[in-house]
PDB file of N, CA and C in Angstrom:
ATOM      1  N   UNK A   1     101.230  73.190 101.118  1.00  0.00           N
ATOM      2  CA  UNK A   1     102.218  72.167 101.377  1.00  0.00           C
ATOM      3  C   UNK A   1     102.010  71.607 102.771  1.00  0.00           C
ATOM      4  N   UNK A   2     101.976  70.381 103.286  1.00  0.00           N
ATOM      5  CA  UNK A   2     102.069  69.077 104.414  1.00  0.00           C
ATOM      6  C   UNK A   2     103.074  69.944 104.997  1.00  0.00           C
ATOM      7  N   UNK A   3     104.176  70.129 104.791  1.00  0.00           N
ATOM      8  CA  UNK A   3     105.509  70.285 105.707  1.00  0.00           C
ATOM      9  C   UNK A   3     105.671  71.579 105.556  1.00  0.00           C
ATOM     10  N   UNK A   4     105.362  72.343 106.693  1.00  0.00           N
ATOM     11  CA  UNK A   4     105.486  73.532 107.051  1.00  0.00           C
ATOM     12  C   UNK A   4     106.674  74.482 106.865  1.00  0.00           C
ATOM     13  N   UNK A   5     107.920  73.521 107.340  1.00  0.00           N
ATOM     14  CA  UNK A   5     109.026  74.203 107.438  1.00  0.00           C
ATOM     15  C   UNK A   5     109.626  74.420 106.149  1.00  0.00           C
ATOM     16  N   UNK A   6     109.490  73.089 105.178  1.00  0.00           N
ATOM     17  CA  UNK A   6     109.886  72.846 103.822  1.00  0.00           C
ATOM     18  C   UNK A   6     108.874  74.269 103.046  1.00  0.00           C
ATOM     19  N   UNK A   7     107.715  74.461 103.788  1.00  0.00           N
ATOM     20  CA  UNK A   7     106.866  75.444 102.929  1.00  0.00           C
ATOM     21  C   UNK A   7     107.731  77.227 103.425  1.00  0.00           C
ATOM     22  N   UNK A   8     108.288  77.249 104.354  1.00  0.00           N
ATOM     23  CA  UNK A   8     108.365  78.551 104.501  1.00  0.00           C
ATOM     24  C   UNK A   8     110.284  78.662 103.771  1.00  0.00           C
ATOM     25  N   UNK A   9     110.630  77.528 104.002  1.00  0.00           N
ATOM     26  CA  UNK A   9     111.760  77.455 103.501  1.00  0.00           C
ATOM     27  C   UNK A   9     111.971  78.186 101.925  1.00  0.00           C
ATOM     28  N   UNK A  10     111.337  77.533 100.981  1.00  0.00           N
ATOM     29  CA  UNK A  10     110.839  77.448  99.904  1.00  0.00           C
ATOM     30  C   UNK A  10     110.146  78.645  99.685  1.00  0.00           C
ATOM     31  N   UNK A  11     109.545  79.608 100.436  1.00  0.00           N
ATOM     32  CA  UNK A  11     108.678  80.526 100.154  1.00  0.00           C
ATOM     33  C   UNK A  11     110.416  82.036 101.040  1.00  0.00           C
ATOM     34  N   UNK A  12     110.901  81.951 101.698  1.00  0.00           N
ATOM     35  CA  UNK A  12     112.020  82.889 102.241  1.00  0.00           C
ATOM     36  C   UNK A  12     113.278  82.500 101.232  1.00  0.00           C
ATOM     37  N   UNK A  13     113.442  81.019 100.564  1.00  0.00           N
ATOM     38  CA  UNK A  13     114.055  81.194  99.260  1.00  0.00           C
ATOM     39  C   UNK A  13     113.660  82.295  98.462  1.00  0.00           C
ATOM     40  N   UNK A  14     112.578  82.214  97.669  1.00  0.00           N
ATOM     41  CA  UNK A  14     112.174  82.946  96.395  1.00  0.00           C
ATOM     42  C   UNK A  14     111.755  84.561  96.832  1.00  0.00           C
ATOM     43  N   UNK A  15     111.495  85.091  97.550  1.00  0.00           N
ATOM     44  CA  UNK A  15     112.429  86.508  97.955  1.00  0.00           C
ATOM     45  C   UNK A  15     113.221  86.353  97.705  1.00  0.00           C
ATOM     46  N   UNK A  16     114.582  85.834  98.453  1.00  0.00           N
ATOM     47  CA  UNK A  16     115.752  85.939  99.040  1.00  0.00           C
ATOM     48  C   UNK A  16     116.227  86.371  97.212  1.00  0.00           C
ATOM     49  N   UNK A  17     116.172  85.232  96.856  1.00  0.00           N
ATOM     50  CA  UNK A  17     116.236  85.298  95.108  1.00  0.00           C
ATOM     51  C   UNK A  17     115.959  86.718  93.916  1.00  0.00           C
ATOM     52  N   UNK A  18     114.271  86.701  94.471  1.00  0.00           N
ATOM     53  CA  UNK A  18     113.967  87.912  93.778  1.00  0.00           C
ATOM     54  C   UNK A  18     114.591  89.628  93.917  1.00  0.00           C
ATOM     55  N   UNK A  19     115.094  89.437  95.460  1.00  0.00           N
ATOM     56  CA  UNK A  19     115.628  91.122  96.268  1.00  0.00           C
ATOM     57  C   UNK A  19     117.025  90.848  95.158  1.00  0.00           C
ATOM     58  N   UNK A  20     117.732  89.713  95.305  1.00  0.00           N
ATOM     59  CA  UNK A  20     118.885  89.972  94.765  1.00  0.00           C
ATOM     60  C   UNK A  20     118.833  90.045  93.260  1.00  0.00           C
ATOM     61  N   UNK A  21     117.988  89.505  92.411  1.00  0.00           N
ATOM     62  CA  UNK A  21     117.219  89.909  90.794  1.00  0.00           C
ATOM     63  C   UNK A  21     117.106  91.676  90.683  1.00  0.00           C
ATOM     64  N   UNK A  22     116.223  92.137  91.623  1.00  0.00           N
ATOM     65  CA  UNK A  22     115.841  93.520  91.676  1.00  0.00           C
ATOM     66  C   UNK A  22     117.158  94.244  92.102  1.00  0.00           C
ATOM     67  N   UNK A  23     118.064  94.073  93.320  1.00  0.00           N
ATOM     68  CA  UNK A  23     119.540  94.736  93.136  1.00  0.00           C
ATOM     69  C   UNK A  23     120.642  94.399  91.959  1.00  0.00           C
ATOM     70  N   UNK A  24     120.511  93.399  91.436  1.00  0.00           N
ATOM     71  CA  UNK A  24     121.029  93.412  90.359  1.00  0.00           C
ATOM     72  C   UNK A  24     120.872  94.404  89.150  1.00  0.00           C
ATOM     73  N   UNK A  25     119.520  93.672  88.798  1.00  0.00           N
ATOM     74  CA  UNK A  25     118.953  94.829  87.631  1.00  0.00           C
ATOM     75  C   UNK A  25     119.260  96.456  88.119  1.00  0.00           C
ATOM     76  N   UNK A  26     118.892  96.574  89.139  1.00  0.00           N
ATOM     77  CA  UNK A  26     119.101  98.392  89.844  1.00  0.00           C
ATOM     78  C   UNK A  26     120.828  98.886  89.326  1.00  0.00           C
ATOM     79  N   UNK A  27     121.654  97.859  89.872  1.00  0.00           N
ATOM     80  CA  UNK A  27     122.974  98.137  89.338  1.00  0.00           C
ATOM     81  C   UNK A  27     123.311  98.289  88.142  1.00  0.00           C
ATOM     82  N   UNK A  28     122.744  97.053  87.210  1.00  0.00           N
ATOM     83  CA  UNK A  28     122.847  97.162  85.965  1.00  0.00           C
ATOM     84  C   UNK A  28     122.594  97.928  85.151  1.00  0.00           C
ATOM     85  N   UNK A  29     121.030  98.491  85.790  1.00  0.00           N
ATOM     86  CA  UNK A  29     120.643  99.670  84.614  1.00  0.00           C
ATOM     87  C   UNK A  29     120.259 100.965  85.472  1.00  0.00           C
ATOM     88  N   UNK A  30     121.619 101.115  86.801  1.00  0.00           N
ATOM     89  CA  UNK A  30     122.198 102.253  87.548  1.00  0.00           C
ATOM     90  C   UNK A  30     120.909 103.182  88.185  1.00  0.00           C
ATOM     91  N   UNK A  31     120.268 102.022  88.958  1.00  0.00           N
ATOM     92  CA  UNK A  31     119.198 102.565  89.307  1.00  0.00           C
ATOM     93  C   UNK A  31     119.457 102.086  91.235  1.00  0.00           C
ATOM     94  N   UNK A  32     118.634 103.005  92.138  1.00  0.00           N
ATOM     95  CA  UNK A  32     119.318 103.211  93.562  1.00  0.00           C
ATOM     96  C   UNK A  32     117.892 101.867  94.170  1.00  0.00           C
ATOM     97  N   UNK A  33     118.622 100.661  94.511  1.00  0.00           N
ATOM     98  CA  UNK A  33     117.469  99.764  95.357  1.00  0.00           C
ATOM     99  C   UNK A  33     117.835  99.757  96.415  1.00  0.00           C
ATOM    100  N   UNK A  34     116.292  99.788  97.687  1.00  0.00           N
ATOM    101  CA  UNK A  34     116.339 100.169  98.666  1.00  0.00           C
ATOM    102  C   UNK A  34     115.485  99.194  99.243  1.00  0.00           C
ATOM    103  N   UNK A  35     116.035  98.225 100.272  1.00  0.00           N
ATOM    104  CA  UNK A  35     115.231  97.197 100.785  1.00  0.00           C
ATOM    105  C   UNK A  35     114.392  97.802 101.890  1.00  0.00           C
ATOM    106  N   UNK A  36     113.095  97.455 102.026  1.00  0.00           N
ATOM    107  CA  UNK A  36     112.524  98.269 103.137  1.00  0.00           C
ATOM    108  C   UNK A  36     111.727  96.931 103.828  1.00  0.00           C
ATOM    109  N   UNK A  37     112.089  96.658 105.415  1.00  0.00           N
ATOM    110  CA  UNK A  37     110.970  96.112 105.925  1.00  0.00           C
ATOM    111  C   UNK A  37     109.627  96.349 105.952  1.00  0.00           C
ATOM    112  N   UNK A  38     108.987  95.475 105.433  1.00  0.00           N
ATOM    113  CA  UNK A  38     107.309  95.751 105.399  1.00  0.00           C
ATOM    114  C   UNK A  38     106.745  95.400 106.187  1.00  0.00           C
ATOM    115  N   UNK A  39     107.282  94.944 107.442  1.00  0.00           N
ATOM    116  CA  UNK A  39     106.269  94.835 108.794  1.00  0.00           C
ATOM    117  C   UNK A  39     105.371  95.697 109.078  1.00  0.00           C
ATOM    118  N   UNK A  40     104.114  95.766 109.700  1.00  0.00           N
ATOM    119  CA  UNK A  40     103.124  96.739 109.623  1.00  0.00           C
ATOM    120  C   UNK A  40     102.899  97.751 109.235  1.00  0.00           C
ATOM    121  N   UNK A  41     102.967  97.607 107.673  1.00  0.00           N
ATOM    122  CA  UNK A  41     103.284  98.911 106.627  1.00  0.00           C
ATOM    123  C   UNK A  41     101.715  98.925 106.330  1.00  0.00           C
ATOM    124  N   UNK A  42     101.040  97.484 105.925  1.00  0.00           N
ATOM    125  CA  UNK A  42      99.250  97.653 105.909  1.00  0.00           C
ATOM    126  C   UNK A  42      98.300  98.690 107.483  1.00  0.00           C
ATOM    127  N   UNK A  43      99.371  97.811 108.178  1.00  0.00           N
ATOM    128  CA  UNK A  43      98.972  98.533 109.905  1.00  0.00           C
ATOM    129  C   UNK A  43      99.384 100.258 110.449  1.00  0.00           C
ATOM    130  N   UNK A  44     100.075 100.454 109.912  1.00  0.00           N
ATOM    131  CA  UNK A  44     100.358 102.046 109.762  1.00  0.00           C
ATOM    132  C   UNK A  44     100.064 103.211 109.314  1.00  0.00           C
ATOM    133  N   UNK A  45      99.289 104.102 110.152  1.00  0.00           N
ATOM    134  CA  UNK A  45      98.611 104.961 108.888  1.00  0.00           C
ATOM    135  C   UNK A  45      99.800 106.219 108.586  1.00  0.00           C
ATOM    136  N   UNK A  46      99.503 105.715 107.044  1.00  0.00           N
ATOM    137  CA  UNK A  46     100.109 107.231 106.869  1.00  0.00           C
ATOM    138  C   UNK A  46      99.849 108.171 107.153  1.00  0.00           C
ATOM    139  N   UNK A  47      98.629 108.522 107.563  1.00  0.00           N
ATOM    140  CA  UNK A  47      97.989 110.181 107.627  1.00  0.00           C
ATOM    141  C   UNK A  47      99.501 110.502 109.155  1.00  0.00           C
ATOM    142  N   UNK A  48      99.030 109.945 109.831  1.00  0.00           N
ATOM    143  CA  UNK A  48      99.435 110.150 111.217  1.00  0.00           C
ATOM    144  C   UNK A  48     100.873 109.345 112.031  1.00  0.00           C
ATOM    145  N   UNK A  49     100.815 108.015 111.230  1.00  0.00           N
ATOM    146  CA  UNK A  49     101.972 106.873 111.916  1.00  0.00           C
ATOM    147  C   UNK A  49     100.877 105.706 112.837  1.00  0.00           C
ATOM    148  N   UNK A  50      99.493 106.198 113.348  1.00  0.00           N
ATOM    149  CA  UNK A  50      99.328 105.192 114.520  1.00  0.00           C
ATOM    150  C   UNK A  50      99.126 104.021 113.775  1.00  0.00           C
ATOM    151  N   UNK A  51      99.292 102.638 114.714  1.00  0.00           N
ATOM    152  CA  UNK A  51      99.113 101.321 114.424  1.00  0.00           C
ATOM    153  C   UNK A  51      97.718 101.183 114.590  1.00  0.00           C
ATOM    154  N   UNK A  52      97.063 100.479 113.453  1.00  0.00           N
ATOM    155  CA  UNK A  52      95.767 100.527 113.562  1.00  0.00           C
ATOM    156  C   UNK A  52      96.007  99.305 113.421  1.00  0.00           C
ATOM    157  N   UNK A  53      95.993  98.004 114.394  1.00  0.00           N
ATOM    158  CA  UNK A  53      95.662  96.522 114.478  1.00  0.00           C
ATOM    159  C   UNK A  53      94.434  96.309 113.311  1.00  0.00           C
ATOM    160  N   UNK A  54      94.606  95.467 112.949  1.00  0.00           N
ATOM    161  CA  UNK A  54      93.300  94.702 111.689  1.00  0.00           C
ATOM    162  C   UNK A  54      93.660  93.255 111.392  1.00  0.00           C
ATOM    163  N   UNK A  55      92.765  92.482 111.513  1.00  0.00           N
ATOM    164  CA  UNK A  55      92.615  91.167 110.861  1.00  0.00           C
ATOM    165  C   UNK A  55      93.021  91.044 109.184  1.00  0.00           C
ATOM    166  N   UNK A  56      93.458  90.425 108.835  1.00  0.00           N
ATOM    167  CA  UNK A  56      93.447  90.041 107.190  1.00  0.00           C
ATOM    168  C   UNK A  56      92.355  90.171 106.316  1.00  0.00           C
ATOM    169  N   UNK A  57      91.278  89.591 107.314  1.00  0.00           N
ATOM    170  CA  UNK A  57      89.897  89.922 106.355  1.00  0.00           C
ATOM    171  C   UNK A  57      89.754  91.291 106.169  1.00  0.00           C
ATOM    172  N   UNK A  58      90.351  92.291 106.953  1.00  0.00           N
ATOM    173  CA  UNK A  58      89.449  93.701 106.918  1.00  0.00           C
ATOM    174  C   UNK A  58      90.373  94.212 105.888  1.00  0.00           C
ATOM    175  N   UNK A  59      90.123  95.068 104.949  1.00  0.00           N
ATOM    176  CA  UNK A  59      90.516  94.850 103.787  1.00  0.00           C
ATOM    177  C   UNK A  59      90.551  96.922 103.461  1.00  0.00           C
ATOM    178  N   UNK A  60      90.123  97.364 104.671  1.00  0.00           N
ATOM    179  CA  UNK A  60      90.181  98.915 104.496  1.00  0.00           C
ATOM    180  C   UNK A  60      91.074  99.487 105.355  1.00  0.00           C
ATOM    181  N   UNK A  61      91.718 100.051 105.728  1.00  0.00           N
ATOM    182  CA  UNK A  61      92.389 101.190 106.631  1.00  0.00           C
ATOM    183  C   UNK A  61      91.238 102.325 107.449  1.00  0.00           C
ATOM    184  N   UNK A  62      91.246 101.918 108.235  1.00  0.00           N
ATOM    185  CA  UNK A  62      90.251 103.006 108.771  1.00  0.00           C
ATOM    186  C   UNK A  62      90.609 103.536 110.002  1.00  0.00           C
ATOM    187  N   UNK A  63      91.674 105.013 109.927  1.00  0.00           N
ATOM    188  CA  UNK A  63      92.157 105.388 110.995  1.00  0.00           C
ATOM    189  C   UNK A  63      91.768 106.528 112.065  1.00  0.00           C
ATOM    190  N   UNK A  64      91.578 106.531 113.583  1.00  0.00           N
ATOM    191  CA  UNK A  64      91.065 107.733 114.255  1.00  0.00           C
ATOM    192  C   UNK A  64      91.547 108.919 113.382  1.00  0.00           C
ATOM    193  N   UNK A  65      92.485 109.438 113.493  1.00  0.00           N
ATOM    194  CA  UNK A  65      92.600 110.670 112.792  1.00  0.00           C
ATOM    195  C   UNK A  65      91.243 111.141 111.701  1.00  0.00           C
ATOM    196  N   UNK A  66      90.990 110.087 110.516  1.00  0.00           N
ATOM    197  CA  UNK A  66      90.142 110.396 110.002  1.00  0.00           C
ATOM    198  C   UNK A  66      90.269 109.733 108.496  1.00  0.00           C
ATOM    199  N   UNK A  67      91.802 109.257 108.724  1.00  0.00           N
ATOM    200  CA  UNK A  67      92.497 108.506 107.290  1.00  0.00           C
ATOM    201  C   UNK A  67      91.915 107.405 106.679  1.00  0.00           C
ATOM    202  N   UNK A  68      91.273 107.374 105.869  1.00  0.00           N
ATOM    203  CA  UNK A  68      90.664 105.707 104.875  1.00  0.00           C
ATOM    204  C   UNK A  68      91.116 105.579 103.614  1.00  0.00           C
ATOM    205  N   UNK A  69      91.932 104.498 103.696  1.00  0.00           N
ATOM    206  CA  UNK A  69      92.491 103.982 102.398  1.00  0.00           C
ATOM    207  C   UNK A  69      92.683 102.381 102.186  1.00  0.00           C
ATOM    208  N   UNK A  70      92.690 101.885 101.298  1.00  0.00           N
ATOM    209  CA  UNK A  70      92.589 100.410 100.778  1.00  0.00           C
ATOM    210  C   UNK A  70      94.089 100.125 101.691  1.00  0.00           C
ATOM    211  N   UNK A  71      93.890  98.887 102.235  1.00  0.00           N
ATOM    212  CA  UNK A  71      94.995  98.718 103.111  1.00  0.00           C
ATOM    213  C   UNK A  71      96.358  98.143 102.325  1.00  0.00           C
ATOM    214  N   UNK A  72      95.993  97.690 100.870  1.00  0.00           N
ATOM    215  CA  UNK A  72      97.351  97.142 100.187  1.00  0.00           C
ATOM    216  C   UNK A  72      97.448  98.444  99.419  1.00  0.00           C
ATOM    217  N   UNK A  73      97.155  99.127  98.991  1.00  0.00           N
ATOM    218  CA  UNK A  73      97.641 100.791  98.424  1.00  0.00           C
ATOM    219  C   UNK A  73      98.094 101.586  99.721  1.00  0.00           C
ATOM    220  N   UNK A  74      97.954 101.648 100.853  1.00  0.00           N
ATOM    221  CA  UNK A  74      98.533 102.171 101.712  1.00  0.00           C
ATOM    222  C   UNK A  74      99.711 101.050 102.140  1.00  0.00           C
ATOM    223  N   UNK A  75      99.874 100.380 102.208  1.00  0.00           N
ATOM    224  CA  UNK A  75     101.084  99.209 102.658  1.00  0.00           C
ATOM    225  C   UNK A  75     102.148 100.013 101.622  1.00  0.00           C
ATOM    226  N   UNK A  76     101.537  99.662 100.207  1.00  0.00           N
ATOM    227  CA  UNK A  76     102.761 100.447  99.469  1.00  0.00           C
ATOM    228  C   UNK A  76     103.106 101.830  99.344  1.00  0.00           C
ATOM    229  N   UNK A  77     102.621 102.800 100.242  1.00  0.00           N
ATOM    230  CA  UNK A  77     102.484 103.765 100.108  1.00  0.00           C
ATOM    231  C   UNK A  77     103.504 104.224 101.052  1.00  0.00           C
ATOM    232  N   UNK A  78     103.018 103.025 102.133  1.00  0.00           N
ATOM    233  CA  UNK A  78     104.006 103.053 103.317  1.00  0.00           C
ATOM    234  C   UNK A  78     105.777 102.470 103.133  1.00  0.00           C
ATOM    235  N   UNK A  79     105.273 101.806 102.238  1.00  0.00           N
ATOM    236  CA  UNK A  79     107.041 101.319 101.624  1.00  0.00           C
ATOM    237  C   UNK A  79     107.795 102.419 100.673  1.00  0.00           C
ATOM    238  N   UNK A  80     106.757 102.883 100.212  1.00  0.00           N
ATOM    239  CA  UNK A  80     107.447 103.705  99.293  1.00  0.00           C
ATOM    240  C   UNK A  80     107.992 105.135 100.211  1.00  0.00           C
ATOM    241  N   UNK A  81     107.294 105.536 101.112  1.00  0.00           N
ATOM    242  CA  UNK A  81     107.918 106.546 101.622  1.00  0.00           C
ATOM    243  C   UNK A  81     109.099 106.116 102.847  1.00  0.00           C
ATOM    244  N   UNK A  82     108.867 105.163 103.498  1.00  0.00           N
ATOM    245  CA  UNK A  82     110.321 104.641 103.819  1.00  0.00           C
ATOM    246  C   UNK A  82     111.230 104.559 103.362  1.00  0.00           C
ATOM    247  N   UNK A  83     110.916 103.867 102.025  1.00  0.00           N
ATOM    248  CA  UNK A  83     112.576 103.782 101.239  1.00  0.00           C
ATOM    249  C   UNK A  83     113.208 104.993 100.668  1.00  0.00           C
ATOM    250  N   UNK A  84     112.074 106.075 100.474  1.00  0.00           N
ATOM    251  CA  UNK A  84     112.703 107.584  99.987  1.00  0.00           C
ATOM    252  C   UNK A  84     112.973 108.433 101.117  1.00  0.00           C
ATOM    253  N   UNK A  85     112.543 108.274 101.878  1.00  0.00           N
ATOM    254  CA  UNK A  85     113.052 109.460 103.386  1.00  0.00           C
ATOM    255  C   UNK A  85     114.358 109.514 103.363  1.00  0.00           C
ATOM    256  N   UNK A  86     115.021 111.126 103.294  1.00  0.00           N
ATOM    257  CA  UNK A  86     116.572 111.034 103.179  1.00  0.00           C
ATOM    258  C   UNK A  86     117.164 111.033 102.248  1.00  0.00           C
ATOM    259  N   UNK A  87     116.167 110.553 100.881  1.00  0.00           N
ATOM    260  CA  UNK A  87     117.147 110.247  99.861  1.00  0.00           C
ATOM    261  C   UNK A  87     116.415 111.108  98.649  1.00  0.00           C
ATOM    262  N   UNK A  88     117.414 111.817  97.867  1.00  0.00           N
ATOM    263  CA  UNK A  88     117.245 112.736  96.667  1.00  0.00           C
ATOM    264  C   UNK A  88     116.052 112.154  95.752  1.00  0.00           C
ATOM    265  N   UNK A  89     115.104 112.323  95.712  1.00  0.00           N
ATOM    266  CA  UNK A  89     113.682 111.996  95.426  1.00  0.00           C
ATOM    267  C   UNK A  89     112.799 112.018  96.790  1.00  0.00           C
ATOM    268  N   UNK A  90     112.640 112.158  97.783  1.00  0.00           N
ATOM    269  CA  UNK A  90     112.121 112.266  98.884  1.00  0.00           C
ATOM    270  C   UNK A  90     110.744 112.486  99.201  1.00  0.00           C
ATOM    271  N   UNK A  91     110.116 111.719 100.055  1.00  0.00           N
ATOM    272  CA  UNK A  91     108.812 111.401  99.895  1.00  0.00           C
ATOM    273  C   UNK A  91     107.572 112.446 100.236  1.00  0.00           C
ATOM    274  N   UNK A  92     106.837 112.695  99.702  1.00  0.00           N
ATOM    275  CA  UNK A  92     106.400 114.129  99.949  1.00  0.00           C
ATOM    276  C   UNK A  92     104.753 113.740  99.357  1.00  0.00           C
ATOM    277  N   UNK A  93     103.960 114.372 100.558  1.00  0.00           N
ATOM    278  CA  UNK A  93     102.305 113.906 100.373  1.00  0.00           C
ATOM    279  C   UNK A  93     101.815 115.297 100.399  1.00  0.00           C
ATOM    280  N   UNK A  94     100.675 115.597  99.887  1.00  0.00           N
ATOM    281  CA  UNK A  94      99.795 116.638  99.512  1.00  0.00           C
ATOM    282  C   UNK A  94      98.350 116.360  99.193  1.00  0.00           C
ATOM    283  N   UNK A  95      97.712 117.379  99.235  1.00  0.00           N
ATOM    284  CA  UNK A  95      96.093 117.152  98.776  1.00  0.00           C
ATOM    285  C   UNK A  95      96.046 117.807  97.667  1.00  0.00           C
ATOM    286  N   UNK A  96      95.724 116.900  96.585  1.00  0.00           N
ATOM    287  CA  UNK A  96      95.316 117.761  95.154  1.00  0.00           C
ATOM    288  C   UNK A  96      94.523 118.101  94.842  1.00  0.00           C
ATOM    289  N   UNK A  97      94.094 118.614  94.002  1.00  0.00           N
ATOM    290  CA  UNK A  97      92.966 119.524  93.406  1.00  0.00           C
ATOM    291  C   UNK A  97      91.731 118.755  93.839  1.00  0.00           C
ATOM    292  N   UNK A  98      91.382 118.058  94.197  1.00  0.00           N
ATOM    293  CA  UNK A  98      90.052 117.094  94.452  1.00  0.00           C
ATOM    294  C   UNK A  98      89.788 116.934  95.975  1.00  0.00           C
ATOM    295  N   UNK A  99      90.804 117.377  96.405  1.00  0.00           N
ATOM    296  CA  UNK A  99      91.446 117.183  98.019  1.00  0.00           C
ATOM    297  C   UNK A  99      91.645 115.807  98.955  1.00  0.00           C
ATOM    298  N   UNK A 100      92.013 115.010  97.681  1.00  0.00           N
ATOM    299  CA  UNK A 100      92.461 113.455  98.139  1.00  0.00           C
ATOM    300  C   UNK A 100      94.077 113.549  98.428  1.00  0.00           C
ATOM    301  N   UNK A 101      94.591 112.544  99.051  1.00  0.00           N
ATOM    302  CA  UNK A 101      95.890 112.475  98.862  1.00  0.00           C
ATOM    303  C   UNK A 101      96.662 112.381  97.886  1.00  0.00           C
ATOM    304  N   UNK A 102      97.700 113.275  97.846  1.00  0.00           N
ATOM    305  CA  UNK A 102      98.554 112.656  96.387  1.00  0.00           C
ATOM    306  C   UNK A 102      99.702 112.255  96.735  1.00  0.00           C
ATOM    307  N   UNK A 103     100.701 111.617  96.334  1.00  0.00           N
ATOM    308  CA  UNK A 103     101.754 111.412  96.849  1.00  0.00           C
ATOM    309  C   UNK A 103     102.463 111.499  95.685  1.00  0.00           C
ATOM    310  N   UNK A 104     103.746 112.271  95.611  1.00  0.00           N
ATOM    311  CA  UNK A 104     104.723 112.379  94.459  1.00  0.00           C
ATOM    312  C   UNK A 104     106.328 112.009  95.157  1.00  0.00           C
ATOM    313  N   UNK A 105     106.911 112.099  94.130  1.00  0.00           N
ATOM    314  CA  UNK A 105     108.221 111.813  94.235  1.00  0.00           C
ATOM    315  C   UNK A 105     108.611 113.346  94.486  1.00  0.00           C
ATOM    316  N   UNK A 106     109.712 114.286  95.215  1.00  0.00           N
ATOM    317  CA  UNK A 106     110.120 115.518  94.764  1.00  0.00           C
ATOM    318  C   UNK A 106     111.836 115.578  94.317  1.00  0.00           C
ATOM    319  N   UNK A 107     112.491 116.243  93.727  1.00  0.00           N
ATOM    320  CA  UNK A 107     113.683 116.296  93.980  1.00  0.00           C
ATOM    321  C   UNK A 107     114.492 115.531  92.644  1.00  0.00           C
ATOM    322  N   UNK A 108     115.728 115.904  92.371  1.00  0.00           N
ATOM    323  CA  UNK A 108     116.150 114.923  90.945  1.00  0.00           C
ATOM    324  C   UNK A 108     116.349 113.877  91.148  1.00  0.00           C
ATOM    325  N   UNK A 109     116.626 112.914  90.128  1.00  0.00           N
ATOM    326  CA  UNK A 109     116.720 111.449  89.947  1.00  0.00           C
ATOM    327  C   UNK A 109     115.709 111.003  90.499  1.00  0.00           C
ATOM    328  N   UNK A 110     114.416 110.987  90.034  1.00  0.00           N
ATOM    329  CA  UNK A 110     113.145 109.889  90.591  1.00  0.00           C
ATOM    330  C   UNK A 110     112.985 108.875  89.480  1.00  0.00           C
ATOM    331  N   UNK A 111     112.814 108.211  89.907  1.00  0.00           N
ATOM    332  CA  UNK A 111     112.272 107.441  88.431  1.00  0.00           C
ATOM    333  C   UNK A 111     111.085 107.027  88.449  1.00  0.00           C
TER     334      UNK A 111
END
């Protein structure tokens, strides 16, 4: 879109729209929604927390500690354990049998 403002307008509409679709439905069919800022959730490693700065093009996670993961599977990885910290399903990482990361839900009511 030419008009910038009309473009972000239009683009912070249809969130705005969709969060309240997804709390709806959550209520409706009595399920717990949890808005989580995703600001440097690609930039964050899970292994550790540090901010690992990256361009858009770079398309891997590659953290000192030693952590490498696809940077949009870790973004959500990183949302997902934000929004469960604290809360009865609670976010909980492990190395499985292969000795990769696993990440599960623990605790009742997960869905």
């Amino acid at each position: 879109m030419r008009n910038r403002k009309l473009a972000k307008s239009i683009n912070d509409a249809g969130w705005s729209q969709l969060r309240k679709w997804i709390e709806y439905f959550g209520i409706k069919y009595g399920r717990l929604t949890i808005a989580v800022n995703p600001a440097y959730t690609s930039q964050e490693c899970l292994n550790c927390g540090r901010l690992v700065k990256k361009s858009l093009s770079v398309r891997t996670h590659v953290c000192l500690c030693g952590y490498i993961e696809d940077r949009d599977k870790m973004a959500a990885l990183n949302i997902l354990k934000k929004a469960t910290i604290g809360h009865i399903g609670s976010w909980s990482s492990d190395l499985n049998a292969w000795g990769d990361l696993s990440s599960i839900l623990v605790g009742r009511n997960t869905c």
